[in-house]
C-alpha atoms as a PDB file:
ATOM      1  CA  UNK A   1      53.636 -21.223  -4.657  1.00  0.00           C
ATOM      2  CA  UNK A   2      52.640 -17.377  -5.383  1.00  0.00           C
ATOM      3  CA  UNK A   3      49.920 -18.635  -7.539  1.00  0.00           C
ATOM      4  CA  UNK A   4      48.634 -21.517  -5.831  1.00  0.00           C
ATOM      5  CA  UNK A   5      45.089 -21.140  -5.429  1.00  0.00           C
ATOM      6  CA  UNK A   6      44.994 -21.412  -1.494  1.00  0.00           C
ATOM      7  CA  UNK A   7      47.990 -18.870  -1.358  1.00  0.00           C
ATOM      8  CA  UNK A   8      46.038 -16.447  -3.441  1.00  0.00           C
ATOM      9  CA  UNK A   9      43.086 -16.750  -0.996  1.00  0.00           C
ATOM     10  CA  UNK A  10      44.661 -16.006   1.683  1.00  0.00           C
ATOM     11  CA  UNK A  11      46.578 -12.660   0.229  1.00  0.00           C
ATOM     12  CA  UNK A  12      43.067 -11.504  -0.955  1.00  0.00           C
ATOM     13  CA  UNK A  13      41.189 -12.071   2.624  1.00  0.00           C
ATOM     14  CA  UNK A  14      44.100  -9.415   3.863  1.00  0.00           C
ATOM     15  CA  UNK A  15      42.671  -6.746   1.776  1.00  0.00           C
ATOM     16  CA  UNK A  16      40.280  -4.385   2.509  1.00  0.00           C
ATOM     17  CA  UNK A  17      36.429  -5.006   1.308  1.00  0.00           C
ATOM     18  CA  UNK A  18      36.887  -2.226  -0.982  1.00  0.00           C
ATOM     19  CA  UNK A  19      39.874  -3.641  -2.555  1.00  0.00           C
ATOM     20  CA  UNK A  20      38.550  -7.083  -2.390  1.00  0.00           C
ATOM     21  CA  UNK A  21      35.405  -5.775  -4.882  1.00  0.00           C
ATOM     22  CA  UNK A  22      37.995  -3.694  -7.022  1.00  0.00           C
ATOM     23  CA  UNK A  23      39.752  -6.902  -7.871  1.00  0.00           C
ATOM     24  CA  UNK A  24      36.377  -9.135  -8.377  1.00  0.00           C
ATOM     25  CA  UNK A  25      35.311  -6.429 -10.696  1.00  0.00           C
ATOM     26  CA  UNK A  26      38.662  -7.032 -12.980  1.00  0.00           C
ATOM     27  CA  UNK A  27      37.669 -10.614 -12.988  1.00  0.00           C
ATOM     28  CA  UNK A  28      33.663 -10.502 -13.266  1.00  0.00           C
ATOM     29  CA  UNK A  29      32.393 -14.550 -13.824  1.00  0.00           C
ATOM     30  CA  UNK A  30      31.010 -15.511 -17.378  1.00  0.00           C
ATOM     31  CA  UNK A  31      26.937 -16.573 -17.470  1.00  0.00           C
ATOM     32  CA  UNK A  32      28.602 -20.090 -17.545  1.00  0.00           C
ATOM     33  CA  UNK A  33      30.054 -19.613 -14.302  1.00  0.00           C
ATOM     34  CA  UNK A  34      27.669 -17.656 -12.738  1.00  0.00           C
ATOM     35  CA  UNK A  35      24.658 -20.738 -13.433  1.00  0.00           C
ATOM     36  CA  UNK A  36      27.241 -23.270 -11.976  1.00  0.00           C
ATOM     37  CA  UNK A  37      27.705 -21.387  -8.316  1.00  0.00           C
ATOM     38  CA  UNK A  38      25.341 -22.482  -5.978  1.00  0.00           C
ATOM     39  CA  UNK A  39      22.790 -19.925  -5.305  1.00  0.00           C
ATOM     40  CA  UNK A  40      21.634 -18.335  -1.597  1.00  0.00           C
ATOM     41  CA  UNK A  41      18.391 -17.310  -1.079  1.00  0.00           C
ATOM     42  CA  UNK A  42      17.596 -13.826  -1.486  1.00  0.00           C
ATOM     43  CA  UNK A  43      16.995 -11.395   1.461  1.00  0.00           C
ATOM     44  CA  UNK A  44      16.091  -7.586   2.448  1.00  0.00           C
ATOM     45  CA  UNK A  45      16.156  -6.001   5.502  1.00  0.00           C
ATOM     46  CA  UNK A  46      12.864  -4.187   6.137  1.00  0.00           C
ATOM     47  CA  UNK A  47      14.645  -1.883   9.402  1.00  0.00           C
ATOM     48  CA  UNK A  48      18.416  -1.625  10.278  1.00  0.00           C
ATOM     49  CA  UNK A  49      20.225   1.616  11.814  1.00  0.00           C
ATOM     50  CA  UNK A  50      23.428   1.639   9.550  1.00  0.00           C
ATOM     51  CA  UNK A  51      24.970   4.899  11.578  1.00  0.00           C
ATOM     52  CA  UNK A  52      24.214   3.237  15.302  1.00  0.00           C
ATOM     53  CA  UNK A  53      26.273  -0.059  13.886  1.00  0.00           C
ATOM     54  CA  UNK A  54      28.989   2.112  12.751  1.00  0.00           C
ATOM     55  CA  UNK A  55      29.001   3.539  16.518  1.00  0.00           C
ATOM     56  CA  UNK A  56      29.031   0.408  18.177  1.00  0.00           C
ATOM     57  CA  UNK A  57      31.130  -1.378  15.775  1.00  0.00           C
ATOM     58  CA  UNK A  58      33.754   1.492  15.501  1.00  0.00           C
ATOM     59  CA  UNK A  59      33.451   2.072  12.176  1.00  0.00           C
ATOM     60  CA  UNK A  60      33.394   5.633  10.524  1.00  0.00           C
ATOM     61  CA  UNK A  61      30.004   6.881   9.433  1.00  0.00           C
ATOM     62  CA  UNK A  62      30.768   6.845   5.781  1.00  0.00           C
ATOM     63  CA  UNK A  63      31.446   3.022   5.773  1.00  0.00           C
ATOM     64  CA  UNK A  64      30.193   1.118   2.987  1.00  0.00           C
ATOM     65  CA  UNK A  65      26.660  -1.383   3.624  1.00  0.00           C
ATOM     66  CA  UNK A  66      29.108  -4.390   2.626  1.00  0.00           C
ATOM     67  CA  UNK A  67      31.581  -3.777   5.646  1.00  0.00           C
ATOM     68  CA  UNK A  68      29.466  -2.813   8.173  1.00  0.00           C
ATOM     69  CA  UNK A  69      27.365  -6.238   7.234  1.00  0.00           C
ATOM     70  CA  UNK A  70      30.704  -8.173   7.624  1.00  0.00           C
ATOM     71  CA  UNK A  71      30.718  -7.216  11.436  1.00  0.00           C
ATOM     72  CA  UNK A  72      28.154  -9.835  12.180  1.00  0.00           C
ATOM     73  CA  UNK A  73      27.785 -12.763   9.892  1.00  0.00           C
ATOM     74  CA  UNK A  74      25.258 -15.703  10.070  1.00  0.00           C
ATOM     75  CA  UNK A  75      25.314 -19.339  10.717  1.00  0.00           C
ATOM     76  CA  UNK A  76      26.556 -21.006   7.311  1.00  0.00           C
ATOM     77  CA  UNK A  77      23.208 -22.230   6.642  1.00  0.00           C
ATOM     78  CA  UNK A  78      21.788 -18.655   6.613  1.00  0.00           C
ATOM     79  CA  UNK A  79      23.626 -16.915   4.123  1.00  0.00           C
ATOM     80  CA  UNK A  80      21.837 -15.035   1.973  1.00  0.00           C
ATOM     81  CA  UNK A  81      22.006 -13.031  -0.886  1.00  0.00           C
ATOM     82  CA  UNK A  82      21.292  -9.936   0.503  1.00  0.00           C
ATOM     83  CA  UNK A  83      19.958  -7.716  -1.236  1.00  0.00           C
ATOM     84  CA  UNK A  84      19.932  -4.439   0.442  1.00  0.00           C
ATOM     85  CA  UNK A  85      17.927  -2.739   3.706  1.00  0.00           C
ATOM     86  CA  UNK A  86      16.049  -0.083   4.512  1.00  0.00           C
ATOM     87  CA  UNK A  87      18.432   2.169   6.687  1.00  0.00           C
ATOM     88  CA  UNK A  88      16.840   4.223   9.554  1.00  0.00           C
ATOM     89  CA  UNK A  89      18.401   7.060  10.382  1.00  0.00           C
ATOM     90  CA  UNK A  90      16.366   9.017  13.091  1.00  0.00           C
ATOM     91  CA  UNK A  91      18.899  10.575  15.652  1.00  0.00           C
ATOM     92  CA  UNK A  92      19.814  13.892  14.591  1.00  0.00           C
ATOM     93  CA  UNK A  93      23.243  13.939  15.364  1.00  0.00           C
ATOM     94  CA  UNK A  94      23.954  11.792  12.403  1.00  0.00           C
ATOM     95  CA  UNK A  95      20.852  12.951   9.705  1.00  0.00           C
ATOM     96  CA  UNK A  96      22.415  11.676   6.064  1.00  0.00           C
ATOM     97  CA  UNK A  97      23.155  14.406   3.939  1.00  0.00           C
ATOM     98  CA  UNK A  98      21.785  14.808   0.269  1.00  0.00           C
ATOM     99  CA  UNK A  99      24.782  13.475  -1.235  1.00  0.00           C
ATOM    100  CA  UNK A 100      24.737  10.509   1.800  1.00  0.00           C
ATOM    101  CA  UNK A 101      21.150   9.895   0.696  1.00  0.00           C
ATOM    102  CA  UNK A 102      22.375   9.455  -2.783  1.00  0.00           C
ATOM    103  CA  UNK A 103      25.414   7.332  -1.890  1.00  0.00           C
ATOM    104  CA  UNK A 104      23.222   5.272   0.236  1.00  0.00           C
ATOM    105  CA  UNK A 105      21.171   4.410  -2.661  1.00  0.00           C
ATOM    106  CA  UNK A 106      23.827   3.022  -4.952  1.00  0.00           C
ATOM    107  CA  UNK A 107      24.347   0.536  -2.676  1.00  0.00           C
ATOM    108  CA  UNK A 108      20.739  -0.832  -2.041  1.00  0.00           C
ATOM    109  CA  UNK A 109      20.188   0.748   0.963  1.00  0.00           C
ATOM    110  CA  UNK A 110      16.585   2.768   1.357  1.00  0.00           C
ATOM    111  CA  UNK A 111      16.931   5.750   3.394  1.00  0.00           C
ATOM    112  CA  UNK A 112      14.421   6.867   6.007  1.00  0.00           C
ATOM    113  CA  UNK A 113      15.029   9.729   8.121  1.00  0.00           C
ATOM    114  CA  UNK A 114      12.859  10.291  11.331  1.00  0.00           C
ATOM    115  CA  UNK A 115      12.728  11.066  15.373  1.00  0.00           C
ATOM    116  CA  UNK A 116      13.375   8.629  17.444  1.00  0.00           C
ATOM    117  CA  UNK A 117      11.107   9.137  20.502  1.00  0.00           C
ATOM    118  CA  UNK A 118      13.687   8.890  22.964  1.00  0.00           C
ATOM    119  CA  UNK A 119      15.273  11.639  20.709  1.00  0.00           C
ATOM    120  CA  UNK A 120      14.425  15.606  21.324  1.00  0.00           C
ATOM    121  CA  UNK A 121      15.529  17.986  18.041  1.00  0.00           C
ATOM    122  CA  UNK A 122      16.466  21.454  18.120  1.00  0.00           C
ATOM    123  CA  UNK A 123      14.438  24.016  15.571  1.00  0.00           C
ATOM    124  CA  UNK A 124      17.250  23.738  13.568  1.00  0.00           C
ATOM    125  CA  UNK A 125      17.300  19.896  13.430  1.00  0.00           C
ATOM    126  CA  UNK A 126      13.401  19.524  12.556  1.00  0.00           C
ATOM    127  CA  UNK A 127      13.952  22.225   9.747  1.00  0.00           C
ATOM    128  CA  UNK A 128      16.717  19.400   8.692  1.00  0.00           C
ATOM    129  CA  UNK A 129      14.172  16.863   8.830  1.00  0.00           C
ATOM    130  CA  UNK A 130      11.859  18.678   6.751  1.00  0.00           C
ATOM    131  CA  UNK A 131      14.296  19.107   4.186  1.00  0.00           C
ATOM    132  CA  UNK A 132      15.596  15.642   3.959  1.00  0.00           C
ATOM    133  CA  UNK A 133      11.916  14.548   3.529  1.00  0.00           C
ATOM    134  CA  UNK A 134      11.639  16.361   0.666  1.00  0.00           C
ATOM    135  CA  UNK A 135      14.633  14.552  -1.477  1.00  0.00           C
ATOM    136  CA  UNK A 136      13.471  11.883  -3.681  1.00  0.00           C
ATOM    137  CA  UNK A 137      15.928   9.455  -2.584  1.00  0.00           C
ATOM    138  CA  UNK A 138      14.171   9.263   1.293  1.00  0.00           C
ATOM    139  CA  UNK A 139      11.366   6.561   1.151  1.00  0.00           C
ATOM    140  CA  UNK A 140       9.463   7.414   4.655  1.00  0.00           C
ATOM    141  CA  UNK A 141       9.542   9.268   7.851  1.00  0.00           C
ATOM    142  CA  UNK A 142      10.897   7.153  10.283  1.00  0.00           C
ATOM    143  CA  UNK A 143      11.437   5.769  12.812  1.00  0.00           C
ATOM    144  CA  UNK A 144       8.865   7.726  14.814  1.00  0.00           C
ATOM    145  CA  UNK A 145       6.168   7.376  17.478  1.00  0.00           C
ATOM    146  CA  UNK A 146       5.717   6.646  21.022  1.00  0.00           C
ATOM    147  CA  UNK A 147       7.765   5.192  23.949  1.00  0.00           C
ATOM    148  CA  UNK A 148       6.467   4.466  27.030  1.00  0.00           C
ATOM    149  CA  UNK A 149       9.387   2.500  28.892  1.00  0.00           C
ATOM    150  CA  UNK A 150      10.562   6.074  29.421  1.00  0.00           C
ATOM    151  CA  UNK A 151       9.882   8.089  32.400  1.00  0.00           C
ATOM    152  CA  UNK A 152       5.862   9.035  32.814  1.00  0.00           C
ATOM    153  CA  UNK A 153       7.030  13.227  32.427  1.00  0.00           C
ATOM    154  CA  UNK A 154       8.695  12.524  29.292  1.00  0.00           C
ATOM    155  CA  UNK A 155       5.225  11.704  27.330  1.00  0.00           C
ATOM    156  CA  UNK A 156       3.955  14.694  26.554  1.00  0.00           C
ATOM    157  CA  UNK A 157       7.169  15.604  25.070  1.00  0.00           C
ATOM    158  CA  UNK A 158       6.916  12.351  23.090  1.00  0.00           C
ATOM    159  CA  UNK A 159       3.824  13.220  22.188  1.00  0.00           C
ATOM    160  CA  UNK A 160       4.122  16.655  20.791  1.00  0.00           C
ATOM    161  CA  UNK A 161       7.624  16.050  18.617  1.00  0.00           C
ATOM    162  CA  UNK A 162       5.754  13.346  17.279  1.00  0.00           C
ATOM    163  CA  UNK A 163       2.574  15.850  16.342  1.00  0.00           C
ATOM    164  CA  UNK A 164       5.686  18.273  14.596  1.00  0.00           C
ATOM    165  CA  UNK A 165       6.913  15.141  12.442  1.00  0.00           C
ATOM    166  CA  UNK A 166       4.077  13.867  10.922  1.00  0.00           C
ATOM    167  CA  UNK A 167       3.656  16.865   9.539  1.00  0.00           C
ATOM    168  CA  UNK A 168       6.631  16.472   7.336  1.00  0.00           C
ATOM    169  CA  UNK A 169       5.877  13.152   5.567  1.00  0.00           C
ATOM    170  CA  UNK A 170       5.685  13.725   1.492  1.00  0.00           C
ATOM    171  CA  UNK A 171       3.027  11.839  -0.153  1.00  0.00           C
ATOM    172  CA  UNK A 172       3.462   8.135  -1.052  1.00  0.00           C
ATOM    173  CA  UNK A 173       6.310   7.969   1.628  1.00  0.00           C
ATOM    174  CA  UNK A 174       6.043   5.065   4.298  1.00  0.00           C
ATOM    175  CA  UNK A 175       5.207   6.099   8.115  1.00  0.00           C
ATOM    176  CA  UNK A 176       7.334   4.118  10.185  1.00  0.00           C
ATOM    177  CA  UNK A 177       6.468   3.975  13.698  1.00  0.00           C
ATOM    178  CA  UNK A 178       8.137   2.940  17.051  1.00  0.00           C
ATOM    179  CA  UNK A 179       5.091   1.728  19.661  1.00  0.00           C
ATOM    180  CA  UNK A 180       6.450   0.550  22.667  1.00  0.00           C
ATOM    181  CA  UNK A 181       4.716   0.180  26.202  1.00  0.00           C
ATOM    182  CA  UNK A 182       5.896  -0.627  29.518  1.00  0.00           C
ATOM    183  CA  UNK A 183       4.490  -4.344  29.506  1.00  0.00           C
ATOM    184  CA  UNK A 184       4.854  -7.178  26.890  1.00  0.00           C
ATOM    185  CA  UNK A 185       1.386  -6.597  25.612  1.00  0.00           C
ATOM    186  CA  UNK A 186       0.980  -2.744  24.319  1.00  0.00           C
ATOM    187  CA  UNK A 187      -2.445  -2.717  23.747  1.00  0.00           C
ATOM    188  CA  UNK A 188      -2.778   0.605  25.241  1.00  0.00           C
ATOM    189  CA  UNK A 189      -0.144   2.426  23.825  1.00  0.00           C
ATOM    190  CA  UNK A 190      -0.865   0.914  20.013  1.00  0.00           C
ATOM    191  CA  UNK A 191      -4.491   2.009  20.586  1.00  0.00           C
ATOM    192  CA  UNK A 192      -2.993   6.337  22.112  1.00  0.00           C
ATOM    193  CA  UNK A 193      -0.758   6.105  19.038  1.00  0.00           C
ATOM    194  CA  UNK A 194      -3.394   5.108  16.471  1.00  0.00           C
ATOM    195  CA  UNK A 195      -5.481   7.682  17.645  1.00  0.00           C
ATOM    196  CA  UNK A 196      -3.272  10.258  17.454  1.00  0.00           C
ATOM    197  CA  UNK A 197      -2.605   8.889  13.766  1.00  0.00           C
ATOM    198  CA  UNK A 198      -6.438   8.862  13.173  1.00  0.00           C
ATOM    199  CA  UNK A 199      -6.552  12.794  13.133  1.00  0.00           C
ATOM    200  CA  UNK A 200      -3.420  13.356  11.059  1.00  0.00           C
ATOM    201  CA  UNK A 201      -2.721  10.955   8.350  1.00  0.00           C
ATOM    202  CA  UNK A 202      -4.701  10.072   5.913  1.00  0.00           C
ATOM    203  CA  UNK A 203      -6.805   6.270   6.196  1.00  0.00           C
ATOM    204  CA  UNK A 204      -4.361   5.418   3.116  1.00  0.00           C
ATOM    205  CA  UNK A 205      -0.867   6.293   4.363  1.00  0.00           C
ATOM    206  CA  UNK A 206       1.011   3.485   4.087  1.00  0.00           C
ATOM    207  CA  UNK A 207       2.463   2.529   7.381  1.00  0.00           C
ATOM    208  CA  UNK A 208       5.215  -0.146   8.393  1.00  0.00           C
ATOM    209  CA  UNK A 209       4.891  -0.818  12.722  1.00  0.00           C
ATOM    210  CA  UNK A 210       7.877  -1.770  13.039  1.00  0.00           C
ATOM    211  CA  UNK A 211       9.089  -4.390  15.520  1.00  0.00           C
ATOM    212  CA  UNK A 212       5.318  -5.429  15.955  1.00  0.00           C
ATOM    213  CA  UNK A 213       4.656  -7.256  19.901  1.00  0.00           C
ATOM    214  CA  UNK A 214       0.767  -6.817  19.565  1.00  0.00           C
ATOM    215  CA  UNK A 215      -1.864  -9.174  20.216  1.00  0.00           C
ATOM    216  CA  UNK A 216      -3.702 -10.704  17.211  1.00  0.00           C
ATOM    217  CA  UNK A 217      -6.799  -7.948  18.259  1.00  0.00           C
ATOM    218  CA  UNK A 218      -4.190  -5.344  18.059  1.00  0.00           C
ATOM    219  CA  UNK A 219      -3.319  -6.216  14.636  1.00  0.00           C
ATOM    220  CA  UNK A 220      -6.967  -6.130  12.964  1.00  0.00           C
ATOM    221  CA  UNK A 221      -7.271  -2.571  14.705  1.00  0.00           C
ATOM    222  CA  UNK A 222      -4.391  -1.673  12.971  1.00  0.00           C
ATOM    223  CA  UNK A 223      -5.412  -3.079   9.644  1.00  0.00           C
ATOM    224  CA  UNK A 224      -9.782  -1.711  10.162  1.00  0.00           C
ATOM    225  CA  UNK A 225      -8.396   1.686  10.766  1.00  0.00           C
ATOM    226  CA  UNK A 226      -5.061   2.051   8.386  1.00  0.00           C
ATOM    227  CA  UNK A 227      -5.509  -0.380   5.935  1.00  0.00           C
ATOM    228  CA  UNK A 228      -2.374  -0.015   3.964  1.00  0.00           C
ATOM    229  CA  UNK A 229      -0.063  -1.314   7.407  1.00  0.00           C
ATOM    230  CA  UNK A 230       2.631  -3.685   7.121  1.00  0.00           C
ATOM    231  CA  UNK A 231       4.197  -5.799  10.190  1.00  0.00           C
ATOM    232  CA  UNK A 232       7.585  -5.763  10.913  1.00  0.00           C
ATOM    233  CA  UNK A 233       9.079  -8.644  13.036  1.00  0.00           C
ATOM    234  CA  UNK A 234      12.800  -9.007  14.790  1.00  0.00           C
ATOM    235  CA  UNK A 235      14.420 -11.774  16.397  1.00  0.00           C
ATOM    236  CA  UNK A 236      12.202 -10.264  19.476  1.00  0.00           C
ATOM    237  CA  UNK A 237       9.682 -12.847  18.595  1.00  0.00           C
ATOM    238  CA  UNK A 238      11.735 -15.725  20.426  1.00  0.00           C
ATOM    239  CA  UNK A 239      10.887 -13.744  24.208  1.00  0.00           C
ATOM    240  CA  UNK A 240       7.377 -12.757  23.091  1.00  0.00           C
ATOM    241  CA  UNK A 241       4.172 -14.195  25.729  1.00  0.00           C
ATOM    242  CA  UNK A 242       2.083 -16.661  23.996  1.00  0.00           C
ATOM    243  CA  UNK A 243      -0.835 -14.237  22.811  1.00  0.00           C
ATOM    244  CA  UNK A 244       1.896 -12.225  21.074  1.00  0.00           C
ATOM    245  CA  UNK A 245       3.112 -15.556  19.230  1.00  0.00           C
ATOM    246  CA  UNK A 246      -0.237 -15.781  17.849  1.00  0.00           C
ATOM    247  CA  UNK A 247      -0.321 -12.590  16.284  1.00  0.00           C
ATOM    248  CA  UNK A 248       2.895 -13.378  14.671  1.00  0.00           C
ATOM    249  CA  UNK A 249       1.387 -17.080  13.181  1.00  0.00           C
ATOM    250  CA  UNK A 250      -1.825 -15.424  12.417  1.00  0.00           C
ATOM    251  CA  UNK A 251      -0.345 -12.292  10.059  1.00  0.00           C
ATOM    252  CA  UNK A 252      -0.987 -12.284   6.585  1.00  0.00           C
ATOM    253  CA  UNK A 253       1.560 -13.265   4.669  1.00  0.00           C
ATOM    254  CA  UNK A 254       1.252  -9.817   2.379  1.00  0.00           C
ATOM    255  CA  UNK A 255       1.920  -7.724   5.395  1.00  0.00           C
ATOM    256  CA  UNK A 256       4.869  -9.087   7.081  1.00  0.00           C
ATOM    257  CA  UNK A 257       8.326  -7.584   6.830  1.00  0.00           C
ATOM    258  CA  UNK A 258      11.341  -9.134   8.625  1.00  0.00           C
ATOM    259  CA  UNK A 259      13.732  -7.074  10.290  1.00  0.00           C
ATOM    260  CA  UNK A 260      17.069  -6.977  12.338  1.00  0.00           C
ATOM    261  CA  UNK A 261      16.299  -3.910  13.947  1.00  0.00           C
ATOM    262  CA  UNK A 262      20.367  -3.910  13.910  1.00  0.00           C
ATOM    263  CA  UNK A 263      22.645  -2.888  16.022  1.00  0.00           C
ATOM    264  CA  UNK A 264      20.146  -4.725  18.075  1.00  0.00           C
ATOM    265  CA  UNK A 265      18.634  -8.029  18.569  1.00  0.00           C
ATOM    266  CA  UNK A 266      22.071  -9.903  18.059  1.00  0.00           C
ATOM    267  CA  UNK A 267      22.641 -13.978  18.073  1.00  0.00           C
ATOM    268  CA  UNK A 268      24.464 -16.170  20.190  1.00  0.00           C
ATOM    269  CA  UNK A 269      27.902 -15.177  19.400  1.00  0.00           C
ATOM    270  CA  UNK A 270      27.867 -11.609  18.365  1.00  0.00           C
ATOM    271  CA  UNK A 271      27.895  -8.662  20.250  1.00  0.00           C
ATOM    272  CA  UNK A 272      25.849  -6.669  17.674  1.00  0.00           C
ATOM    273  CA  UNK A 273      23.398  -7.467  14.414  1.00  0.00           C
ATOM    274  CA  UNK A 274      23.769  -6.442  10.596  1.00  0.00           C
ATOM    275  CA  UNK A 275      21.527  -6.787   7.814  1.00  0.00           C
ATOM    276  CA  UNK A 276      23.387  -9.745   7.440  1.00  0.00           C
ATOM    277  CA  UNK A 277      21.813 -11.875   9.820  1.00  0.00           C
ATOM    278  CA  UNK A 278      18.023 -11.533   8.371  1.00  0.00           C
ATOM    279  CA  UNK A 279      18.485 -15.063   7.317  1.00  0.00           C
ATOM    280  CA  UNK A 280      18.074 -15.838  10.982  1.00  0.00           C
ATOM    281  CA  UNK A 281      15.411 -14.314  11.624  1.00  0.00           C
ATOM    282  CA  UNK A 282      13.469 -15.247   9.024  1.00  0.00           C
ATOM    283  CA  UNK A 283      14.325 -18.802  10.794  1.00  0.00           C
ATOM    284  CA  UNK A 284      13.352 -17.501  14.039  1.00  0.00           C
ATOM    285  CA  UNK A 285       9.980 -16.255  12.748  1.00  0.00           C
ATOM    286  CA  UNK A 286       9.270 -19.451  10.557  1.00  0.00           C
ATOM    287  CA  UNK A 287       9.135 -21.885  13.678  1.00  0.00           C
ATOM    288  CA  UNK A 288       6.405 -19.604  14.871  1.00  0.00           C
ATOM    289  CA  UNK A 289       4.022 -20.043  11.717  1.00  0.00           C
ATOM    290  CA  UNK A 290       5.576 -23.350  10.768  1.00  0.00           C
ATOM    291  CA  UNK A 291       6.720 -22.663   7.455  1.00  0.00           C
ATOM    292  CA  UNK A 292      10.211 -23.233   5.803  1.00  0.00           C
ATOM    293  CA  UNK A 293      12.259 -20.018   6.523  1.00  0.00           C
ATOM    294  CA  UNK A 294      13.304 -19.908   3.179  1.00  0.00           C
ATOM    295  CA  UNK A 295       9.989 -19.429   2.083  1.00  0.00           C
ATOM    296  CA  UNK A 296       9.175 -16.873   4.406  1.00  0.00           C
ATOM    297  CA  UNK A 297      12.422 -14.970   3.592  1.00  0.00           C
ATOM    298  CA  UNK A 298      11.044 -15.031  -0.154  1.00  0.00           C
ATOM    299  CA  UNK A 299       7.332 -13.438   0.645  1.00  0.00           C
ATOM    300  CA  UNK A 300       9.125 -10.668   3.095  1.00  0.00           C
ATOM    301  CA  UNK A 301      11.731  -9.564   0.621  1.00  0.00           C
ATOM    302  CA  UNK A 302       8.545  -9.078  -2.015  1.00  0.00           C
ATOM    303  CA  UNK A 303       6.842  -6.946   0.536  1.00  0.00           C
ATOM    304  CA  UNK A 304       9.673  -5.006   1.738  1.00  0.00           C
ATOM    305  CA  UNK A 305      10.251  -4.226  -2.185  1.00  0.00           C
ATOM    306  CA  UNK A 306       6.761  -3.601  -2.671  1.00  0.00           C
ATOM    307  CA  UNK A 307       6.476  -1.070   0.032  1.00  0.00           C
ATOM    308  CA  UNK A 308       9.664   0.555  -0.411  1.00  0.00           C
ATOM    309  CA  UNK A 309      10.550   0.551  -3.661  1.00  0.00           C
ATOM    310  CA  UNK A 310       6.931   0.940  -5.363  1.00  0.00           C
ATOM    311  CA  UNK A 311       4.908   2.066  -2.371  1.00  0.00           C
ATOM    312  CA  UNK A 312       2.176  -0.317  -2.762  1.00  0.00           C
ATOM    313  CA  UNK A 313      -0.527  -1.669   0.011  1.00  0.00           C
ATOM    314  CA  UNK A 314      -0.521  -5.094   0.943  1.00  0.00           C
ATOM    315  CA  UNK A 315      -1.513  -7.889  -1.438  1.00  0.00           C
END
């Protein structure tokens, strides 16, 4: 009974996930094998928080990217092979170190470091910042930018950490900004925040907005001002007002990332997202433009490694 196959499953779901990849590595499948397994569609996701799941979830901060995506998986039907994320890690309190960075990297994660604007930073903690830019192994500054569902004395604040940051982003590193306003449509705030960009980054910075909710005229501003800017989209895209949905049908395919924005965003029947889940919204955002979600999961994944990985403007 010891080796029965079903038996033998069920001892190796009790072990950990580390112990679980320690034994598949003492048993790796031949090319014969590995053709006859049916294959999942291959995904990336373009904006996660790795350290704010391990907070919600419980887990310690130096958990690996494969457990933390086992505390939320998907629907059967969208599982996918994921192939890494781009991990945002812009609250101070829990900056990566160097050797973090590094570690990060080895498992397909793509750090970005950054100030939240709901976050404030010590001297000590934008000198941090500064530093971490530097490494090789950070892709962008991010997430930074402006907030405006905060209270109306905490903008100027917002407005000057941000003017420290972008100071600090190395050349040929993405710019990922946070533009929220108080209403659905942020025309206003998009249009203070490009402004402000206008005067300190150069026309060709790359840029990802991430967790886009502008209008379709939002988006060409974007693109006539900065035009090396990707689109990021989250399951958000279900609650968005119909002039928002249009934007999201109308993007270009070669600018549009898809996102989990994880911890947040979750699905019916999880308290919390993980990278895991992008197959979802991939699904979500497909019904919007009427395309097959599998498709769409294919021309995000080649943007997200286009932008990340060889810091290229949209095709």
């Amino acid at each position: 009974m010891l080796i029965h196959w079903s038996i033998l499953l069920h001892l190796v779901s009790l072990l950990s996930v580390r112990h679980q990849q320690s034994l598949l590595a003492l048993f790796p499948l031949s090319p014969e094998e590995t053709d006859l397994l049916d294959r999942h569609p291959v995904g990336f996701d373009s904006h996660c928080h790795l350290d704010r799941i391990c907070r919600d979830c419980h887990l310690p901060l130096d958990a690996s990217f494969s457990e933390i995506c086992q505390k939320a998986t998907p629907l059967d039907e969208f599982i996918v092979d994921l192939q890494g994320a781009v991990g945002i890690f812009c609250d101070p309190e829990t900056y990566p170190t160097p050797q973090e960075v590094e570690n990060w990297g080895k498992q397909g994660v793509t750090v970005c470091v950054g100030l939240h604007p709901k976050k404030t930073a010590t001297e000590q903690e934008f000198q941090q910042l500064q530093q971490l830019l530097k490494h090789p192994g950070v892709a962008g500054l991010g997430e930074v930018g402006l907030d405006r569902t905060e209270p109306v004395g905490q903008w100027d604040g917002q407005m000057e950490r941000l003017k420290t940051v972008l100071q600090f982003v190395q050349e040929k590193q993405v710019l990922v900004l946070h533009c929220r306003g108080m209403e659905a449509e942020s025309s206003e705030v998009y249009s203070c925040l490009r402004y402000m960009l206008m005067s300190m980054v150069k026309r060709e910075q790359l840029i990802h907005l991430h967790c886009f909710s502008g209008s379709v005229a939002t988006a060409r501003q974007w693109i006539e001002v900065f035009p090396n800017t990707y689109f990021g989209f989250t399951k958000m895209v279900t609650v968005l007002p119909k002039e928002q949905r249009e934007a999201v049908k109308q993007m270009e395919e070669g600018r549009l990332l898809l996102e989990t924005d994880a911890p947040y965003f979750h699905f019916f029947g999880h308290r919390r997202s993980t990278p895991a889940l992008i197959g979802m919204v991939a699904n979500e955002v497909a019904k919007i433009r009427g395309v097959d979600w599998m498709h769409l999961l294919e021309v995000a994944v080649a943007n997200a490694q286009r932008l990340y990985l060889k810091r290229l403007p949209p095709q």
